[in-house]
Protein backbone atom coordinates (compact mmCIF):
# COMPACT_ATOMS: atom_id res chain seq x y z
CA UNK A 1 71.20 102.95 111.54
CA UNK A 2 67.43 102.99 112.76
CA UNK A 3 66.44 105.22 115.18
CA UNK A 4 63.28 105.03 117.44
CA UNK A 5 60.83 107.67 115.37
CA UNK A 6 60.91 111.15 117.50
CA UNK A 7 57.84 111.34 119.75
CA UNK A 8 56.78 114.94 120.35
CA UNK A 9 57.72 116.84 123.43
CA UNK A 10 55.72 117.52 125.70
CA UNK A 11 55.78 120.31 128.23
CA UNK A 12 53.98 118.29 131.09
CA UNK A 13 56.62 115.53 131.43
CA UNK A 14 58.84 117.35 133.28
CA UNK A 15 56.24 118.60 135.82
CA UNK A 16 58.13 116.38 138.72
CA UNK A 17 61.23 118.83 137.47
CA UNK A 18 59.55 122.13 137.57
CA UNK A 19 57.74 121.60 140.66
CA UNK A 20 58.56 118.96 143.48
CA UNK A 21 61.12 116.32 142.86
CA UNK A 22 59.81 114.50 145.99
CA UNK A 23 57.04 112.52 144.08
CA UNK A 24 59.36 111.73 141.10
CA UNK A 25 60.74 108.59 139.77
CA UNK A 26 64.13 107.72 140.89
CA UNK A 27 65.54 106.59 138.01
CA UNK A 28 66.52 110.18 136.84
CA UNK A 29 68.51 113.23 138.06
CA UNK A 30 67.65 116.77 137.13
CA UNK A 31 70.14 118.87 135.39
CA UNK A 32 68.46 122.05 136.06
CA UNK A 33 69.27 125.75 136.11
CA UNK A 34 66.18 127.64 137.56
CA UNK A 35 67.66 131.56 136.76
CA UNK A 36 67.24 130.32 132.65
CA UNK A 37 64.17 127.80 133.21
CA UNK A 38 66.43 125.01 131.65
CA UNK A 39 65.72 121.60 132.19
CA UNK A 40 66.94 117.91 131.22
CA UNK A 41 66.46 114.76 133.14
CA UNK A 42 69.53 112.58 132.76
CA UNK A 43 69.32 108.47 133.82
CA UNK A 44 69.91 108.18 137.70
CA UNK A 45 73.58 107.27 138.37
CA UNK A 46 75.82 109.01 135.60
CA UNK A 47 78.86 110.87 136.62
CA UNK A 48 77.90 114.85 136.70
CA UNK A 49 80.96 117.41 135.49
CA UNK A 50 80.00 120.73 136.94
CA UNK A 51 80.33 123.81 135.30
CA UNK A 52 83.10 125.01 137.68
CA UNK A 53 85.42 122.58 136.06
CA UNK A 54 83.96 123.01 132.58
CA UNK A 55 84.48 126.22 133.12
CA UNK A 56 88.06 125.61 133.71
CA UNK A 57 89.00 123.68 131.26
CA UNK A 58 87.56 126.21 128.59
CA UNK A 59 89.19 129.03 130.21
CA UNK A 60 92.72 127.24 128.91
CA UNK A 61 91.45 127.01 125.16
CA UNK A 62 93.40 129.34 122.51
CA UNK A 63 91.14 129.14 120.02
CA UNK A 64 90.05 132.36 118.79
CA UNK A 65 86.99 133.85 120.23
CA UNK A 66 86.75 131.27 122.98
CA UNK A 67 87.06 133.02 125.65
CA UNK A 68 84.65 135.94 124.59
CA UNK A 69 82.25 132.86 123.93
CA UNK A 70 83.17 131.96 127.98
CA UNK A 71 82.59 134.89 129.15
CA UNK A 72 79.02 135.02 128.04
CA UNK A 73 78.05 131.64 129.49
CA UNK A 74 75.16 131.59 131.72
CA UNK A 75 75.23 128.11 132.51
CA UNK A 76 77.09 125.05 131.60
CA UNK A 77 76.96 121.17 133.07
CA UNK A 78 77.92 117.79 131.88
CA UNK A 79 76.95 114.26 132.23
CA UNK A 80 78.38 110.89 131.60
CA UNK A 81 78.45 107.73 132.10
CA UNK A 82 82.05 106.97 132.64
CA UNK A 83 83.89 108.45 135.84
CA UNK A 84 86.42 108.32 133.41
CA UNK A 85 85.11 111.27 131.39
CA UNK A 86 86.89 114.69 132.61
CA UNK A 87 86.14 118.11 131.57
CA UNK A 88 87.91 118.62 128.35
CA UNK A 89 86.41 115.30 127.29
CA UNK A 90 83.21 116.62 127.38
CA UNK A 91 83.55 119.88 125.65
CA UNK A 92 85.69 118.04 123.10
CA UNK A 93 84.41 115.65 120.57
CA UNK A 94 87.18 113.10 121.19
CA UNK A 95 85.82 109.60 121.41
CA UNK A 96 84.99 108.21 125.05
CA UNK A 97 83.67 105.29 126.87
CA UNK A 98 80.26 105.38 127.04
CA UNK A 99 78.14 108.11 126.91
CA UNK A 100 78.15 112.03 127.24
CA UNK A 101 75.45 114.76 127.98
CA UNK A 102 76.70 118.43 127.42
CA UNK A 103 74.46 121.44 128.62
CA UNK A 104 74.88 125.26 127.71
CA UNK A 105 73.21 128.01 127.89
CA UNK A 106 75.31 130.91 126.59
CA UNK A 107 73.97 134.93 126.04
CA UNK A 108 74.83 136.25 122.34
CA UNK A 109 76.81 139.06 121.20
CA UNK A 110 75.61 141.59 118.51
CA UNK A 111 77.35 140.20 115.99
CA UNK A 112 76.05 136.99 117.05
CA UNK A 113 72.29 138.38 117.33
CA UNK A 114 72.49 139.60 113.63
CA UNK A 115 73.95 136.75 112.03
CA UNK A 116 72.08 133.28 114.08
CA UNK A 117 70.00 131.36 111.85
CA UNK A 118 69.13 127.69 112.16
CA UNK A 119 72.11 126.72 109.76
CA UNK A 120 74.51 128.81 111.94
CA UNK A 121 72.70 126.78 114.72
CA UNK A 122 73.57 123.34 112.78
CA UNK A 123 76.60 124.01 112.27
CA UNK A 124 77.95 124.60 116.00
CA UNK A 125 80.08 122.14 116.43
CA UNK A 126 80.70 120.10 112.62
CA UNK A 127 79.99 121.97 109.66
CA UNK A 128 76.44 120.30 108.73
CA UNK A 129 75.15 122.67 106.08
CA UNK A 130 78.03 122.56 104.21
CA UNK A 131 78.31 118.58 104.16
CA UNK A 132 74.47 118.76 103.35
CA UNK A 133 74.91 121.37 100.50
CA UNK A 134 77.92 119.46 99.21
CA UNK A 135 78.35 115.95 99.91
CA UNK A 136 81.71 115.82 98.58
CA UNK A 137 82.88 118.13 101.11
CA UNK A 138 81.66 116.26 103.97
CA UNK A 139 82.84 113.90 106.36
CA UNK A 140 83.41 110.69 104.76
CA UNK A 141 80.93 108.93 107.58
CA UNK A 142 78.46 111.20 107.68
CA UNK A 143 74.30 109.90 107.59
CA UNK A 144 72.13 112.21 108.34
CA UNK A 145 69.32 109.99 110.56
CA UNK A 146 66.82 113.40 111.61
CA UNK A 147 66.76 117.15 111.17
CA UNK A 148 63.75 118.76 112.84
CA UNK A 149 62.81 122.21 114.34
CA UNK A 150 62.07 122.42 118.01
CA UNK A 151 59.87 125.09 119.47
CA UNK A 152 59.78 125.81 123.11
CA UNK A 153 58.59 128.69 125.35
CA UNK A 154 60.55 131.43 124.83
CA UNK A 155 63.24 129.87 122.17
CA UNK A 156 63.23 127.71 119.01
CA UNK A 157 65.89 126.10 116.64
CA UNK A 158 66.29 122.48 115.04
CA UNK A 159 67.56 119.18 116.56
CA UNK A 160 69.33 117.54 114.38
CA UNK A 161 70.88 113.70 114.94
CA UNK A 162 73.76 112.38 112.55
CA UNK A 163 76.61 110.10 112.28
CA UNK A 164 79.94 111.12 111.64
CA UNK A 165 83.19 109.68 111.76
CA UNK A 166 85.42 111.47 114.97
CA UNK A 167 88.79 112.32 115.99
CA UNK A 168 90.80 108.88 116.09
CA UNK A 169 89.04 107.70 112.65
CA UNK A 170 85.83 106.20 115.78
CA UNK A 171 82.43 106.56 114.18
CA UNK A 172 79.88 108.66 116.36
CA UNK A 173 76.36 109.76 116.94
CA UNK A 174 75.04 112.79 118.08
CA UNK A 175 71.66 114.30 118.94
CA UNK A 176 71.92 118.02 118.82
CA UNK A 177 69.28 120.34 119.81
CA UNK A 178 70.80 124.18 119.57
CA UNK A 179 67.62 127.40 120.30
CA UNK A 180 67.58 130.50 120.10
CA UNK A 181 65.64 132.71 122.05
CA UNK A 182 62.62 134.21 120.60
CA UNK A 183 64.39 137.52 121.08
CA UNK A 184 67.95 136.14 119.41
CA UNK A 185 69.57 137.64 122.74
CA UNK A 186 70.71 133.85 124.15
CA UNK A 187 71.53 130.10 122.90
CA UNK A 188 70.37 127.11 124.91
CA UNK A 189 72.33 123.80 123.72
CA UNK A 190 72.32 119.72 124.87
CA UNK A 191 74.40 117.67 123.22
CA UNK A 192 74.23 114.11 123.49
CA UNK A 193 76.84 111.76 121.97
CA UNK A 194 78.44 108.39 122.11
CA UNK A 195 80.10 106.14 120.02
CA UNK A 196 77.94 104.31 116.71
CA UNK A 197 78.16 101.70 118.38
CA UNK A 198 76.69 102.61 121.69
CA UNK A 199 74.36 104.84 120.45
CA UNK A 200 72.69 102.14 118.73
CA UNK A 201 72.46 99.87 121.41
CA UNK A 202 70.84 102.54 124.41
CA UNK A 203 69.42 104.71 121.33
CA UNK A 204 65.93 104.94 123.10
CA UNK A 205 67.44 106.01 126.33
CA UNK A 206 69.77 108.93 124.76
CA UNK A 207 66.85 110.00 122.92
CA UNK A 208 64.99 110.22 125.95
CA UNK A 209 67.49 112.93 127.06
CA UNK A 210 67.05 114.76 124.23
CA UNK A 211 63.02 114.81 124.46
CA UNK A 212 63.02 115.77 127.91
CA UNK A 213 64.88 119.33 127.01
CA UNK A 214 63.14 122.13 127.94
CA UNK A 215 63.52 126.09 128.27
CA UNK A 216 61.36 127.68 130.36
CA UNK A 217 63.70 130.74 129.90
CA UNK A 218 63.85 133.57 132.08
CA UNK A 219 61.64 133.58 136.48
């Protein structure tokens, strides 16, 4: 798949964000959570899943450690382009129609602090070092397209884009950007993600989303 080459980030082009939304274009919204200086402007007119009923739906997951991991969530907020897409849609990574935007900004635990690296920051939601180290172990779609490190204010980590094939044997794309404060004492994540096939067609507006991420951290 070709992907529009990454242009580099720049602080400045979410000045309408930061400082007065009145003089800004309308064709985006503001995902925006002052308290952690997080920003991401999503295209005007998809379907926003707060973080009350992400919230929710996590607080029902068994998995082990989840709701530790909840507990510690700053901030969490979801986009998408379907009203169709609920909140367990978007913190799974079950196919859906269209396209899906997942925010979080989550403080670490000790154990967490000592151990984060940018592989354990990879591998957050598919285990991407270990299909990298060992291509026989991983997913039988998976291209790597990009795998760069992103520095911001007061955090850095790696975004990393890359096909694999999903739950229900459907072929997807993400674009994963996963920080780290400079102090290892929080994680800022966006997840963007669609389907192959509609990933390649809006590529240069999904990686738009991911360009305009930005942690300010801490007023």
């Amino acid at each position: 798949m070709h992907l529009v080459p990454k242009r580099p980030v720049i602080a400045a082009s979410l000045v309408c964000a930061l400082l007065a939304l009145t003089g800004c274009s309308q064709s985006q919204l503001y995902a925006a959570d002052k308290s952690s200086g997080v920003y991401v402007a999503i295209p005007n007119g998809w379907h926003k899943i707060s973080s009350n009923a992400l919230t929710k739906a996590e607080s029902k997951s068994t998995a082990p450690g989840a709701a530790d991991r909840l507990a510690n969530v700053v901030w969490q907020e979801a986009y998408s382009t379907s009203m169709k897409t609920k909140a367990l849609n978007a913190l799974s990574l079950d196919p859906t129609e269209g396209a899906v935007v997942y925010i979080r900004v989550r403080d670490l635990n000790y154990d967490d602090m000592n151990s984060i690296s940018y592989n354990s920051l990879r591998d957050l939601i598919v285990p991407l070092t270990t299909w990298l180290g060992d291509p026989a172990k991983a997913n039988e779609k998976f291209v790597l397209h990009d795998d760069v490190e992103r520095v911001e204010k007061v955090a850095r980590g790696v975004r990393t884009t890359f096909t694999f094939g999903g739950p229900l044997g459907i072929t997807q794309t993400i674009d994963q950007t996963s920080l780290v404060s400079d102090d290892h004492t929080r994680i800022y994540i966006l997840i963007v993600r669609a389907t192959t096939k509609y990933f390649k067609k809006h590529v240069k507006e999904l990686q738009a989303i991911g360009d305009s991420f930005t942690v300010r951290g801490n007023k």
